[in-house]
PDB file of N, CA and C in Angstrom:
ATOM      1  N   UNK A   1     -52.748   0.318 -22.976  1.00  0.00           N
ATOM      2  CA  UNK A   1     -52.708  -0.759 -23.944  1.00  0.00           C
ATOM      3  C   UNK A   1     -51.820  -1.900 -23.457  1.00  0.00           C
ATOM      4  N   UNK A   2     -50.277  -1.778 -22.756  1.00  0.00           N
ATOM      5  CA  UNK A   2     -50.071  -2.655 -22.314  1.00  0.00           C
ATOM      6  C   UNK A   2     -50.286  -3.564 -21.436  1.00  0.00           C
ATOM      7  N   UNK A   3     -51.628  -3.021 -20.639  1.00  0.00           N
ATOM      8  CA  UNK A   3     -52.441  -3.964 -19.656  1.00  0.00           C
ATOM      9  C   UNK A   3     -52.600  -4.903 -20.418  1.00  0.00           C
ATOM     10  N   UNK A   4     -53.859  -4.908 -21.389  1.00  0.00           N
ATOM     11  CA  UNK A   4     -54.436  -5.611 -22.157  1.00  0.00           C
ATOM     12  C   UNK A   4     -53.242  -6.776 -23.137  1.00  0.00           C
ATOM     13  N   UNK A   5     -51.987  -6.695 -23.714  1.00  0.00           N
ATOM     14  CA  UNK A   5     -51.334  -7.719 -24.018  1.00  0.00           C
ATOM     15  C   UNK A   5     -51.049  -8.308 -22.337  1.00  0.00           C
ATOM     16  N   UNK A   6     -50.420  -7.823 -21.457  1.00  0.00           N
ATOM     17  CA  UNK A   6     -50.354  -8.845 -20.450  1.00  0.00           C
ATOM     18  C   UNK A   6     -51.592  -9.875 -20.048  1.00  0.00           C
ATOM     19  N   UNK A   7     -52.761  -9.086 -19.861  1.00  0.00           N
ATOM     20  CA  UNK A   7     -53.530  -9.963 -19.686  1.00  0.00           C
ATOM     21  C   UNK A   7     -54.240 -10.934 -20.606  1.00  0.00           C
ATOM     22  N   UNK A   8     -54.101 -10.950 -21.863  1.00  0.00           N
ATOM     23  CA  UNK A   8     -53.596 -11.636 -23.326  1.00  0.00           C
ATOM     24  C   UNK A   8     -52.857 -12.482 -23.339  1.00  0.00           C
ATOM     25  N   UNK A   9     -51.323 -12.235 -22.456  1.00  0.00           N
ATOM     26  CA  UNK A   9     -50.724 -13.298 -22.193  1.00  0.00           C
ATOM     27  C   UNK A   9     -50.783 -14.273 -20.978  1.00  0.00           C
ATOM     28  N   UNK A  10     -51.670 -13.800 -20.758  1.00  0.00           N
ATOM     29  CA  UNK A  10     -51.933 -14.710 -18.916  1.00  0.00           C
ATOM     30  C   UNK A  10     -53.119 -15.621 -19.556  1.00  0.00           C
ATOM     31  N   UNK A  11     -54.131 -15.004 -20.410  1.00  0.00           N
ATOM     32  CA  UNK A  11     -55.049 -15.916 -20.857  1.00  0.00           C
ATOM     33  C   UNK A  11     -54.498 -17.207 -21.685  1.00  0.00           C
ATOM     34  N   UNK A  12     -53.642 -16.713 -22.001  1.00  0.00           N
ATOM     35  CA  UNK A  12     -52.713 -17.606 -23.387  1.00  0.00           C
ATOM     36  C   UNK A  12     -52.099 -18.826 -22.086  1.00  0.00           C
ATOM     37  N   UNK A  13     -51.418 -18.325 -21.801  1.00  0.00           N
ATOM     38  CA  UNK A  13     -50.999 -18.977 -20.454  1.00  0.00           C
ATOM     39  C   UNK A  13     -51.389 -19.875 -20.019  1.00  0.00           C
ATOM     40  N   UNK A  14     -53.304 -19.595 -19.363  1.00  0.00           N
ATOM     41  CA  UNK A  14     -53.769 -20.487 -18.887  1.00  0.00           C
ATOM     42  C   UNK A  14     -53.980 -21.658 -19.243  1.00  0.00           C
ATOM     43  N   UNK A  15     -54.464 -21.457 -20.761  1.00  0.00           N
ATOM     44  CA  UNK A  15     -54.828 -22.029 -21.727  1.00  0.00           C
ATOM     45  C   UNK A  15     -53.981 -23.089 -22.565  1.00  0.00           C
ATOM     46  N   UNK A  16     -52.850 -22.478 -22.519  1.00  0.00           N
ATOM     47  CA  UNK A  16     -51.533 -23.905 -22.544  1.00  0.00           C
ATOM     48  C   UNK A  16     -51.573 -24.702 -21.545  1.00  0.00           C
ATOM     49  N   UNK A  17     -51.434 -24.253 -20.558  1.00  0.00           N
ATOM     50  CA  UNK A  17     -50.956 -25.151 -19.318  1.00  0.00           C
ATOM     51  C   UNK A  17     -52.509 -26.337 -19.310  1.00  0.00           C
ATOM     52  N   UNK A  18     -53.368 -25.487 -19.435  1.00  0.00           N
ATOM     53  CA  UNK A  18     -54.755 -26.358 -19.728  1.00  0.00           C
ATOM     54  C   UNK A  18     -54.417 -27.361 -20.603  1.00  0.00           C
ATOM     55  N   UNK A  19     -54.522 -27.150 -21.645  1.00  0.00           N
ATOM     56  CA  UNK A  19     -54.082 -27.820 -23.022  1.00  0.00           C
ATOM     57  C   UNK A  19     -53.160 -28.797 -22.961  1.00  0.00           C
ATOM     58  N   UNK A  20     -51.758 -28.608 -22.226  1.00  0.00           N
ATOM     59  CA  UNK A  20     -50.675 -29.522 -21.825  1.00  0.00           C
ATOM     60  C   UNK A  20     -51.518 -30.814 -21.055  1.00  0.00           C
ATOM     61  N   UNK A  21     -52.283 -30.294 -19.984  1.00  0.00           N
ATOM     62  CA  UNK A  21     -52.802 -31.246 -18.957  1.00  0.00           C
ATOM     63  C   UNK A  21     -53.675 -32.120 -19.811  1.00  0.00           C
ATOM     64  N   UNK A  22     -54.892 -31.630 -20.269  1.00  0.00           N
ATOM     65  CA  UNK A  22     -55.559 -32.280 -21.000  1.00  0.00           C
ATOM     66  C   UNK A  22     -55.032 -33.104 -22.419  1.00  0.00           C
ATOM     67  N   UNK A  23     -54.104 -32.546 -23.109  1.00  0.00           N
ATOM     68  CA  UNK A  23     -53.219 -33.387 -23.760  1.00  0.00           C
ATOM     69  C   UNK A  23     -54.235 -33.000 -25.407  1.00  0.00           C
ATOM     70  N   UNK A  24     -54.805 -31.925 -25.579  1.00  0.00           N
ATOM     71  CA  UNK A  24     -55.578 -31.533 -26.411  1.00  0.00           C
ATOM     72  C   UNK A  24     -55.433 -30.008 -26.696  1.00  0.00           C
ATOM     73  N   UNK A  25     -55.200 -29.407 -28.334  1.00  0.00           N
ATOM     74  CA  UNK A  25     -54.904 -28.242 -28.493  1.00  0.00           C
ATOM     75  C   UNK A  25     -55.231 -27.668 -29.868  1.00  0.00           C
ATOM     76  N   UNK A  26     -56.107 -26.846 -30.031  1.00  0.00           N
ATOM     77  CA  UNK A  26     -56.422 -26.345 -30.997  1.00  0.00           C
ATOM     78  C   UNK A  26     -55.578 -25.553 -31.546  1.00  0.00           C
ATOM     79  N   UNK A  27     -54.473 -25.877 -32.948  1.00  0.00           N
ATOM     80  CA  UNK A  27     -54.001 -25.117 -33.827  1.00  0.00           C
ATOM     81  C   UNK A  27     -54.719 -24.512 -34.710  1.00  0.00           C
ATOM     82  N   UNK A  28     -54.219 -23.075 -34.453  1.00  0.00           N
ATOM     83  CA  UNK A  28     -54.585 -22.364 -36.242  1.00  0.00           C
ATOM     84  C   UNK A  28     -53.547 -22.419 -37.171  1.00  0.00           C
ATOM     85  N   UNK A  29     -53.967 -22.420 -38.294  1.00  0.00           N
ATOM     86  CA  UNK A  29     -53.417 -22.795 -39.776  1.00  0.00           C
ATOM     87  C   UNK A  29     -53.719 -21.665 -40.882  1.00  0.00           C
ATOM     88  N   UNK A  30     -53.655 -20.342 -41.131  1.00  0.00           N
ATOM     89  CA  UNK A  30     -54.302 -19.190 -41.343  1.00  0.00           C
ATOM     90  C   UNK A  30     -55.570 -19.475 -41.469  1.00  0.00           C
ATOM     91  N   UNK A  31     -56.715 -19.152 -41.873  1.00  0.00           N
ATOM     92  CA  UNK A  31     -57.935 -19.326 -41.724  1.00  0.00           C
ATOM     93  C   UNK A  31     -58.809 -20.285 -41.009  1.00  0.00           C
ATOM     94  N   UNK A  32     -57.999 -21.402 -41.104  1.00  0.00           N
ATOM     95  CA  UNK A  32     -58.348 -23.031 -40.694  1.00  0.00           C
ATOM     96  C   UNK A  32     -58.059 -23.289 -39.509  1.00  0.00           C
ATOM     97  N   UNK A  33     -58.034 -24.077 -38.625  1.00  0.00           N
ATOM     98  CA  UNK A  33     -57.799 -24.542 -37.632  1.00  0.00           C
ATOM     99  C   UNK A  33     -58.096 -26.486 -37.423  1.00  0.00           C
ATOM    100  N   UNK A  34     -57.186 -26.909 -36.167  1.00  0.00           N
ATOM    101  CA  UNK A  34     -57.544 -28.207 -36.272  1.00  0.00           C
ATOM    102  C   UNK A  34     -57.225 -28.447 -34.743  1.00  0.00           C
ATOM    103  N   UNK A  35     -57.850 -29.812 -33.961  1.00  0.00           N
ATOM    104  CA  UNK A  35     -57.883 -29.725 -32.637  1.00  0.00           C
ATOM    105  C   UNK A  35     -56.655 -31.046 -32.939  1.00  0.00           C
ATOM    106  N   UNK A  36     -55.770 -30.955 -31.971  1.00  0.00           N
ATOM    107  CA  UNK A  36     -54.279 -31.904 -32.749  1.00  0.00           C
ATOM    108  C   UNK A  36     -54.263 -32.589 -30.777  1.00  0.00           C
ATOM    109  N   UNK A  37     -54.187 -34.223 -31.264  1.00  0.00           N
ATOM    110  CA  UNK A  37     -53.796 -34.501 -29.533  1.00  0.00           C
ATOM    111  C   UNK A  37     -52.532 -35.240 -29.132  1.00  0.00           C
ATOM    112  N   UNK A  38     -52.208 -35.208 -27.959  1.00  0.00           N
ATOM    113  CA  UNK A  38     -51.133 -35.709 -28.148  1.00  0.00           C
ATOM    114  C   UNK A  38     -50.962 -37.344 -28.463  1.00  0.00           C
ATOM    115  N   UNK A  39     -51.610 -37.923 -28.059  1.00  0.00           N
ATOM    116  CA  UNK A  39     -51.951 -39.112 -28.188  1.00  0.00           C
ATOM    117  C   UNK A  39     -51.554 -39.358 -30.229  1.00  0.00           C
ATOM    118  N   UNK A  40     -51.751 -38.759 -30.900  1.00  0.00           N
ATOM    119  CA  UNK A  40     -51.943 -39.011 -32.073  1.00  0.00           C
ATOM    120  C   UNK A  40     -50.757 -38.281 -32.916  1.00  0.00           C
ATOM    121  N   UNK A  41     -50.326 -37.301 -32.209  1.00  0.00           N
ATOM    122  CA  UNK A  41     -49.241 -36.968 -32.892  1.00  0.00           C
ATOM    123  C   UNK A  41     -48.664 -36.065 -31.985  1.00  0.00           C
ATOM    124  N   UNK A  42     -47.743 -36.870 -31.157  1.00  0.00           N
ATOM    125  CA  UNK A  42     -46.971 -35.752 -29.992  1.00  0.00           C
ATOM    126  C   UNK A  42     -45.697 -34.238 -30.587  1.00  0.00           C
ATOM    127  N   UNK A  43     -45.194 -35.064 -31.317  1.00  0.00           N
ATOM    128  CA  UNK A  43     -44.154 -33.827 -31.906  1.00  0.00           C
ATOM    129  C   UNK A  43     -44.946 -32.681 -32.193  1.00  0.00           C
ATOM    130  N   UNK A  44     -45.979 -32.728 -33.206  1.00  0.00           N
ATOM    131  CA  UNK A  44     -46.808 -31.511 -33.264  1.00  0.00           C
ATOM    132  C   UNK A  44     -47.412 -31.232 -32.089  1.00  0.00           C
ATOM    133  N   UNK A  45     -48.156 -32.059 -31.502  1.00  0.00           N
ATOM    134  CA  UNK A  45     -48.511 -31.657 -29.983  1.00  0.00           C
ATOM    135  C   UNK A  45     -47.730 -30.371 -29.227  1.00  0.00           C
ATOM    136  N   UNK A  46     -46.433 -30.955 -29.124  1.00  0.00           N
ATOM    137  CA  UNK A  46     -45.326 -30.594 -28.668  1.00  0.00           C
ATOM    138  C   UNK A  46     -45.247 -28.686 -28.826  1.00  0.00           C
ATOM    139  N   UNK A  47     -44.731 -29.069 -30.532  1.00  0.00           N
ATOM    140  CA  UNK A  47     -44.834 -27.694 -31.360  1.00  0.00           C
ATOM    141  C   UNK A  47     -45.684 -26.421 -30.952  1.00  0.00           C
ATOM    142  N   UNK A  48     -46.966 -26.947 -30.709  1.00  0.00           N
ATOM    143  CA  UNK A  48     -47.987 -26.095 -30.577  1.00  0.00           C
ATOM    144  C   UNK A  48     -47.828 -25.499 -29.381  1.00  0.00           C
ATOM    145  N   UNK A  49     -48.010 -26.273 -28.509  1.00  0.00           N
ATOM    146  CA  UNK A  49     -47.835 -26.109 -26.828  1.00  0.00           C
ATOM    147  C   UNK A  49     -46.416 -25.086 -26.890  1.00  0.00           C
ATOM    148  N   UNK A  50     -45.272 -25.456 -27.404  1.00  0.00           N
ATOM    149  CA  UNK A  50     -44.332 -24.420 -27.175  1.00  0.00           C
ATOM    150  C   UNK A  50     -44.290 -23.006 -28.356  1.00  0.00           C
ATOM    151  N   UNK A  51     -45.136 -23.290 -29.479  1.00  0.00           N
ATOM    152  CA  UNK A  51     -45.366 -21.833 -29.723  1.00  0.00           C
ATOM    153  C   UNK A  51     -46.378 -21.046 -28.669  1.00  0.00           C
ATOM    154  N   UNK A  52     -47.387 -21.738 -28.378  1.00  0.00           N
ATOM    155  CA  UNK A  52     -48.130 -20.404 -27.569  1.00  0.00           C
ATOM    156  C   UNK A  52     -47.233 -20.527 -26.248  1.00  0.00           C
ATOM    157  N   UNK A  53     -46.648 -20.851 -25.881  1.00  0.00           N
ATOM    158  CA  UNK A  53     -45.969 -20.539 -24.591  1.00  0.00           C
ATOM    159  C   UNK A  53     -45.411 -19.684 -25.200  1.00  0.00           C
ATOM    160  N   UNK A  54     -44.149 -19.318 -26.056  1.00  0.00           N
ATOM    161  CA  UNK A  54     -43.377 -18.286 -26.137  1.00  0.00           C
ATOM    162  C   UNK A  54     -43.788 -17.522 -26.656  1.00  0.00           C
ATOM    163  N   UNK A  55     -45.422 -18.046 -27.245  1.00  0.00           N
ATOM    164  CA  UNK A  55     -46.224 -16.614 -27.361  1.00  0.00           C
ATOM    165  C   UNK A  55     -46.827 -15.658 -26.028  1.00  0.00           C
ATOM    166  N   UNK A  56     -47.155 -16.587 -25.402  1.00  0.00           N
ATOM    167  CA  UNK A  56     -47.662 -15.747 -24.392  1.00  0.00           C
ATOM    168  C   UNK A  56     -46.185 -15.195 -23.632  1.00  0.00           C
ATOM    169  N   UNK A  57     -45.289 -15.553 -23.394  1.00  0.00           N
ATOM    170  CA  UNK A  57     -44.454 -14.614 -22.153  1.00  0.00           C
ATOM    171  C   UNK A  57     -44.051 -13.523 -23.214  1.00  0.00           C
ATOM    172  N   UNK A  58     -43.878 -13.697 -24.770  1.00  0.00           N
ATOM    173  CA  UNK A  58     -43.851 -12.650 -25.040  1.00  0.00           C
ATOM    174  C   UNK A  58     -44.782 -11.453 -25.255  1.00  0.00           C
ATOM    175  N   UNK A  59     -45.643 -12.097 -24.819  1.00  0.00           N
ATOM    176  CA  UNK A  59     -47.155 -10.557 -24.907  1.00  0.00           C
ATOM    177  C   UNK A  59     -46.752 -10.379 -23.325  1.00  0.00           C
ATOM    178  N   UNK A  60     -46.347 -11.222 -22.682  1.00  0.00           N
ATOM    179  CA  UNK A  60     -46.623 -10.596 -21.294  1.00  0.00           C
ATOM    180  C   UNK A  60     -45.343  -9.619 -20.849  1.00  0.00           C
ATOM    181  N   UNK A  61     -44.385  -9.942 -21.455  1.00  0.00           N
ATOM    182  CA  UNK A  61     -43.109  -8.857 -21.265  1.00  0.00           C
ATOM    183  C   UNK A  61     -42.753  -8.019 -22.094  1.00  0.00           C
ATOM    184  N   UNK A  62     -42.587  -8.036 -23.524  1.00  0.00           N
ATOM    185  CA  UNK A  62     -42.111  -7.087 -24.275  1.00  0.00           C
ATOM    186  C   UNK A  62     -43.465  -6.003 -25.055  1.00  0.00           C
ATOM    187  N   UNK A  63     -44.303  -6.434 -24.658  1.00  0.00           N
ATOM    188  CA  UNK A  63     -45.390  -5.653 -25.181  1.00  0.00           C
ATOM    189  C   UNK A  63     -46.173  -4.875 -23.877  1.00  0.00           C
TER     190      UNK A  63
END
């Protein structure tokens, strides 16, 4: 099982660093979701990009 969160967090991973570059990032909101850019609102931009980062190193190490 702990394969599978690491490689959970490598996908997560990619997918920020993607997201950072492109400057485009789909938040979820419990059920909802919204595609947020930076261009339009960087602080949240921001937000997002550094929750899934410290989401992903934490699937990739403590799990």
């Amino acid at each position: 099982m702990s394969i599978l969160f690491k490689l959970l967090g490598a996908a997560l991973a990619i997918y920020t660093i993607h997201s950072f570059l492109r400057g485009e990032v789909y938040a979820r909101s419990f059920a909802l979701g919204k595609r947020v850019f930076r261009k339009d609102d960087p602080n949240y931009f921001l937000t997002v990009i550094a929750v899934y980062a410290v989401l992903s190193v934490v699937l990739m190490t403590l799990f």
